[in-house]
N, C-alpha and C. Protein backbone atom coordinates (compact mmCIF):
# COMPACT_ATOMS: atom_id res chain seq x y z
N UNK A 1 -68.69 58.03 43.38
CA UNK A 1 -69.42 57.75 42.17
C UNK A 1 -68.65 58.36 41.00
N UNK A 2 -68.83 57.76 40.03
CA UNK A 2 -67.95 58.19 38.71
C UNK A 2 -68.82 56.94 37.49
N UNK A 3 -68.56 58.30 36.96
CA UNK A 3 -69.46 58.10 35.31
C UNK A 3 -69.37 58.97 34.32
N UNK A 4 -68.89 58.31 33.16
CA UNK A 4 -68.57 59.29 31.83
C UNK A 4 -69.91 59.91 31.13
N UNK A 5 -70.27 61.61 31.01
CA UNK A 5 -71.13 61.60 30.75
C UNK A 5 -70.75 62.62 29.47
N UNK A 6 -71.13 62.61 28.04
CA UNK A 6 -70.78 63.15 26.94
C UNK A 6 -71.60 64.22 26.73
N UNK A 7 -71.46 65.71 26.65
CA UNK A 7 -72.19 66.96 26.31
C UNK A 7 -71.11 67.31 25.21
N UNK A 8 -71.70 68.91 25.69
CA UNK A 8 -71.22 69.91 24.69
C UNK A 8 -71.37 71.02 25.39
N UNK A 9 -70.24 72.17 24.90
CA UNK A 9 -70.19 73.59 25.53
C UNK A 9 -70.69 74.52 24.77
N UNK A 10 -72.21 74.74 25.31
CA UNK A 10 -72.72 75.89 24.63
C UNK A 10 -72.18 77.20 24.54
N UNK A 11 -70.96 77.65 25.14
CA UNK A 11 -70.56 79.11 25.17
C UNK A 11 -70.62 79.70 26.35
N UNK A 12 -71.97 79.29 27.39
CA UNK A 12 -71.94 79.36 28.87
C UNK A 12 -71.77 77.92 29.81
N UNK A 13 -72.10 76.70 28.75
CA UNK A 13 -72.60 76.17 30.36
C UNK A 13 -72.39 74.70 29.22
N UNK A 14 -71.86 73.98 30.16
CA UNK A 14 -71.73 72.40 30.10
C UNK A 14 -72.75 71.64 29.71
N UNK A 15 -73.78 71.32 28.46
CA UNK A 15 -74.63 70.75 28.52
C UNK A 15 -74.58 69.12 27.75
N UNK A 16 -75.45 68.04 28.61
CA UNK A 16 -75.62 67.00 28.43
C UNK A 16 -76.27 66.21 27.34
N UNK A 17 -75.48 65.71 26.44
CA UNK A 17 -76.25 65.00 24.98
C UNK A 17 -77.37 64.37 25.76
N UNK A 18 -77.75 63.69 26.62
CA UNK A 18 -78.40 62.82 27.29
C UNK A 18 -78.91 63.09 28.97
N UNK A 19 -79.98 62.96 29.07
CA UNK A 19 -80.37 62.93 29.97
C UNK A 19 -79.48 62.75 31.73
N UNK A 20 -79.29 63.48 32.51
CA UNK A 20 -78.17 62.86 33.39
C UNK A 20 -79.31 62.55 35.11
N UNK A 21 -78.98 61.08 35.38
CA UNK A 21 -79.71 60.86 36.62
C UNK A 21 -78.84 61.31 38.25
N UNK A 22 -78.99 62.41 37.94
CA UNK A 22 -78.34 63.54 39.38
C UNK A 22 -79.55 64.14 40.17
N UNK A 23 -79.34 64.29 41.35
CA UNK A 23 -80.05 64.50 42.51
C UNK A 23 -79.57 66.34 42.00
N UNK A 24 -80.95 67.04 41.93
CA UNK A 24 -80.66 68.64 41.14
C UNK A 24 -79.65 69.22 42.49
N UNK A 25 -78.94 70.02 42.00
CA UNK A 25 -78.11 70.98 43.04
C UNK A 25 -77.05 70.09 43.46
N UNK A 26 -76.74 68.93 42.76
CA UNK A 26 -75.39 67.91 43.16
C UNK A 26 -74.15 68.95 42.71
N UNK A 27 -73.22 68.89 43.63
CA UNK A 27 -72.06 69.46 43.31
C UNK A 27 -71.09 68.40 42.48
N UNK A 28 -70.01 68.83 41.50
CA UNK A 28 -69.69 67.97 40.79
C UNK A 28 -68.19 68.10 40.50
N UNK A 29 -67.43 67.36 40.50
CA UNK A 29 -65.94 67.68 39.73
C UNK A 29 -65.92 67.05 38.53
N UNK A 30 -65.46 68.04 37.45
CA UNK A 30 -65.17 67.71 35.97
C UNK A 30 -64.32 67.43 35.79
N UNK A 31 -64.00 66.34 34.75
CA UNK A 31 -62.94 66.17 34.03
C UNK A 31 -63.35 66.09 32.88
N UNK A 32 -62.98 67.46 32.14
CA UNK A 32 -62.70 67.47 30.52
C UNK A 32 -62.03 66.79 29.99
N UNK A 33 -62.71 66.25 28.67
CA UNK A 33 -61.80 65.33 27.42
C UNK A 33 -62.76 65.87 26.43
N UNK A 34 -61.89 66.12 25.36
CA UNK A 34 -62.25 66.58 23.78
C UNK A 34 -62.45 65.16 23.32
N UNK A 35 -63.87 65.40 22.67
CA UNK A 35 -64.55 63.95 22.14
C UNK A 35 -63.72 63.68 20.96
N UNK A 36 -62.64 62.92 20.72
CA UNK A 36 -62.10 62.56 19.34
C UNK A 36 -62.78 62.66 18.24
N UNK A 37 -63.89 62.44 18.27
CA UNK A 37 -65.21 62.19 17.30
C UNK A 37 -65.20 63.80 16.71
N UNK A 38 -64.77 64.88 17.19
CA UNK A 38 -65.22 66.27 17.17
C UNK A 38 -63.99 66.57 15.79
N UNK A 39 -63.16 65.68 15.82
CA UNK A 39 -61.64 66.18 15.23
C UNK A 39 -62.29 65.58 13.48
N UNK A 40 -63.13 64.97 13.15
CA UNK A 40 -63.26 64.24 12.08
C UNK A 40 -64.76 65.20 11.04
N UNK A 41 -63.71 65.41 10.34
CA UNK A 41 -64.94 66.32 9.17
C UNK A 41 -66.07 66.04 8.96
N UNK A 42 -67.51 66.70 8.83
CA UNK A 42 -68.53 66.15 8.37
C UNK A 42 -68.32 65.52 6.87
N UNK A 43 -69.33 64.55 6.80
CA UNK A 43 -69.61 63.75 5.64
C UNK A 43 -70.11 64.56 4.17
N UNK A 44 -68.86 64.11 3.36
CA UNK A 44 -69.40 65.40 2.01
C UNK A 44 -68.43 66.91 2.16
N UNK A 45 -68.14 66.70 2.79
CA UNK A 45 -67.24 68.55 2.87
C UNK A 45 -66.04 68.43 1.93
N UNK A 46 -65.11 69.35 2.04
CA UNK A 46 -64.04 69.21 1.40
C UNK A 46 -63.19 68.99 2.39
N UNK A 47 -63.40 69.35 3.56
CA UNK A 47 -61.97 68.73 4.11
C UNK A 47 -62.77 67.36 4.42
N UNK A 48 -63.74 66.72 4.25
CA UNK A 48 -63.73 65.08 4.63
C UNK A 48 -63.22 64.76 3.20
N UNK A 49 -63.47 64.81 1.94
CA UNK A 49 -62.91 64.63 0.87
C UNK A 49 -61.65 64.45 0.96
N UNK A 50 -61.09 65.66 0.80
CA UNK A 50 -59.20 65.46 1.57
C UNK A 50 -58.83 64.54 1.89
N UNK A 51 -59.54 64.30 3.31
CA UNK A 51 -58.71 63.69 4.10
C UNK A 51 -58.96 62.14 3.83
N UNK A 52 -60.42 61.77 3.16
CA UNK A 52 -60.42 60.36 2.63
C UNK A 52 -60.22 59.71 1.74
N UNK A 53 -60.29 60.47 0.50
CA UNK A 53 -60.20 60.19 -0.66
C UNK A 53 -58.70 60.18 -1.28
N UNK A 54 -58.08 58.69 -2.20
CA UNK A 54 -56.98 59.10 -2.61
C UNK A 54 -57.20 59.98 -3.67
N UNK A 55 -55.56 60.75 -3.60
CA UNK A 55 -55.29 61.20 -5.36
C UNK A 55 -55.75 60.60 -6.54
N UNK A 56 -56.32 60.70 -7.56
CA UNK A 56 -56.31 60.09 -9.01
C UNK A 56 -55.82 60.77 -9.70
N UNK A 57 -55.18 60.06 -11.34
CA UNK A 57 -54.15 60.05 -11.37
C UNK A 57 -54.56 61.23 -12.87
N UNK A 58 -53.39 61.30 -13.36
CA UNK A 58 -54.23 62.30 -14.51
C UNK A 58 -54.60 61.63 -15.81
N UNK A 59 -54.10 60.80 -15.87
CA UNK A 59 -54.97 59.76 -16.81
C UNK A 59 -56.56 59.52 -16.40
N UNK A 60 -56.84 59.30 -14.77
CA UNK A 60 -58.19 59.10 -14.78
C UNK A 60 -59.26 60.35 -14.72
N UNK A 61 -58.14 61.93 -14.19
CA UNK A 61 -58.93 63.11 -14.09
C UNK A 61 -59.42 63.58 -15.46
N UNK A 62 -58.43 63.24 -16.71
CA UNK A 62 -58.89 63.49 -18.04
C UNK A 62 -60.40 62.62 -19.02
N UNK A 63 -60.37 61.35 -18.44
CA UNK A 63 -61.61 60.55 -18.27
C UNK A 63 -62.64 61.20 -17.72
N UNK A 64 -62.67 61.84 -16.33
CA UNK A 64 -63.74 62.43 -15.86
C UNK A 64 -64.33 63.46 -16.59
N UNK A 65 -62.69 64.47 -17.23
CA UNK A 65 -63.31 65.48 -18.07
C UNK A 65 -64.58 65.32 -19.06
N UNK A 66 -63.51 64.20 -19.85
CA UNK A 66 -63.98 63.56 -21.23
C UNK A 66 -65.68 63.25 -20.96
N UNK A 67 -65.88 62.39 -19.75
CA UNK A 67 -67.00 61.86 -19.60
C UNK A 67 -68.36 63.03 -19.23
N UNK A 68 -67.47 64.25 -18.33
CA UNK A 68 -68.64 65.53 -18.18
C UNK A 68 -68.84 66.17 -19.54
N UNK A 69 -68.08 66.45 -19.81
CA UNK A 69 -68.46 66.97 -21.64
C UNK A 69 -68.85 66.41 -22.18
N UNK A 70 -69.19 64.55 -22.34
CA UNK A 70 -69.94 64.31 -23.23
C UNK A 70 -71.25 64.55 -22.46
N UNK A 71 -71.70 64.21 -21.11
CA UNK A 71 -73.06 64.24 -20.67
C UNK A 71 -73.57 65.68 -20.47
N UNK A 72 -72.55 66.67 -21.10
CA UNK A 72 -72.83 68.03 -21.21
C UNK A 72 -73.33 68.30 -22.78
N UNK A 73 -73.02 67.39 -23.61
CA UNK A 73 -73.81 67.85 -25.28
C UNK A 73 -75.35 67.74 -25.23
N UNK A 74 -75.66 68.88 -25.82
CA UNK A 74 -77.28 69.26 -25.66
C UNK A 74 -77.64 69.97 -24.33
N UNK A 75 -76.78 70.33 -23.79
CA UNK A 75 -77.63 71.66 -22.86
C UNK A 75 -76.46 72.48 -22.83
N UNK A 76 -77.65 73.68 -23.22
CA UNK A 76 -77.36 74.94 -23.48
C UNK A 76 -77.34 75.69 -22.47
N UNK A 77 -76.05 76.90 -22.66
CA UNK A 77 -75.74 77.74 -20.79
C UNK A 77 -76.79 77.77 -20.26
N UNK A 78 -77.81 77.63 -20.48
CA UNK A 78 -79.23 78.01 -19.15
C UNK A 78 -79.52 77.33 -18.32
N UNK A 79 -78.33 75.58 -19.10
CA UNK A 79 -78.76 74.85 -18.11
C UNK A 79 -80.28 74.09 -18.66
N UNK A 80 -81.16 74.05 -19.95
CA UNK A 80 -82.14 74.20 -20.46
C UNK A 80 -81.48 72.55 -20.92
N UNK A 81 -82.32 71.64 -21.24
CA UNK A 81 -81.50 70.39 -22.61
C UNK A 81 -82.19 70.94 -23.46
N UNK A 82 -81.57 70.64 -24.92
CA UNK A 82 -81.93 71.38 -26.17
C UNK A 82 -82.63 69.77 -26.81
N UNK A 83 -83.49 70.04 -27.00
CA UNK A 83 -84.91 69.07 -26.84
C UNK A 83 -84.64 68.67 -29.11
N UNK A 84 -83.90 69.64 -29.16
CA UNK A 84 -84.31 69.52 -31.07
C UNK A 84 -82.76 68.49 -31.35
């Protein structure tokens, strides 16, 4: 019998994302493989940023400036909008 079954290593012990249909006390031979899936940054981090996002260029990083400073007129350091 042979079947790929996908866990994770808690620190002691081999455990199963999923339910596994084994007769309890089955003896077993492993074969480890590192889930490729494990090598790829969470969504939003800086290293997923990195690694997905191209360079822009400094013509468009000076735009971004331009564009946070204007949607920055009228609030004051507190973070407060100045309502007058």
């Amino acid at each position: 019998m042979t079947r790929t079954v996908k866990g994770h290593f808690d620190g002691k012990a081999i455990i199963p994302d999923d339910p596994v249909d084994l007769p309890q006390n089955q003896r077993l031979i492993l074969h480890i493989e590192a889930d490729k899936a494990d090598d790829e940054p969470a969504f939003g981090t800086a290293a997923y940023l990195a690694k997905h996002l191209e360079p822009i260029s400094d013509e468009d990083a000076e735009e971004i400036r331009r564009a946070i400073a204007k949607g920055r007129e009228g609030v004051n350091d507190s973070n407060d909008v100045n309502l007058d």
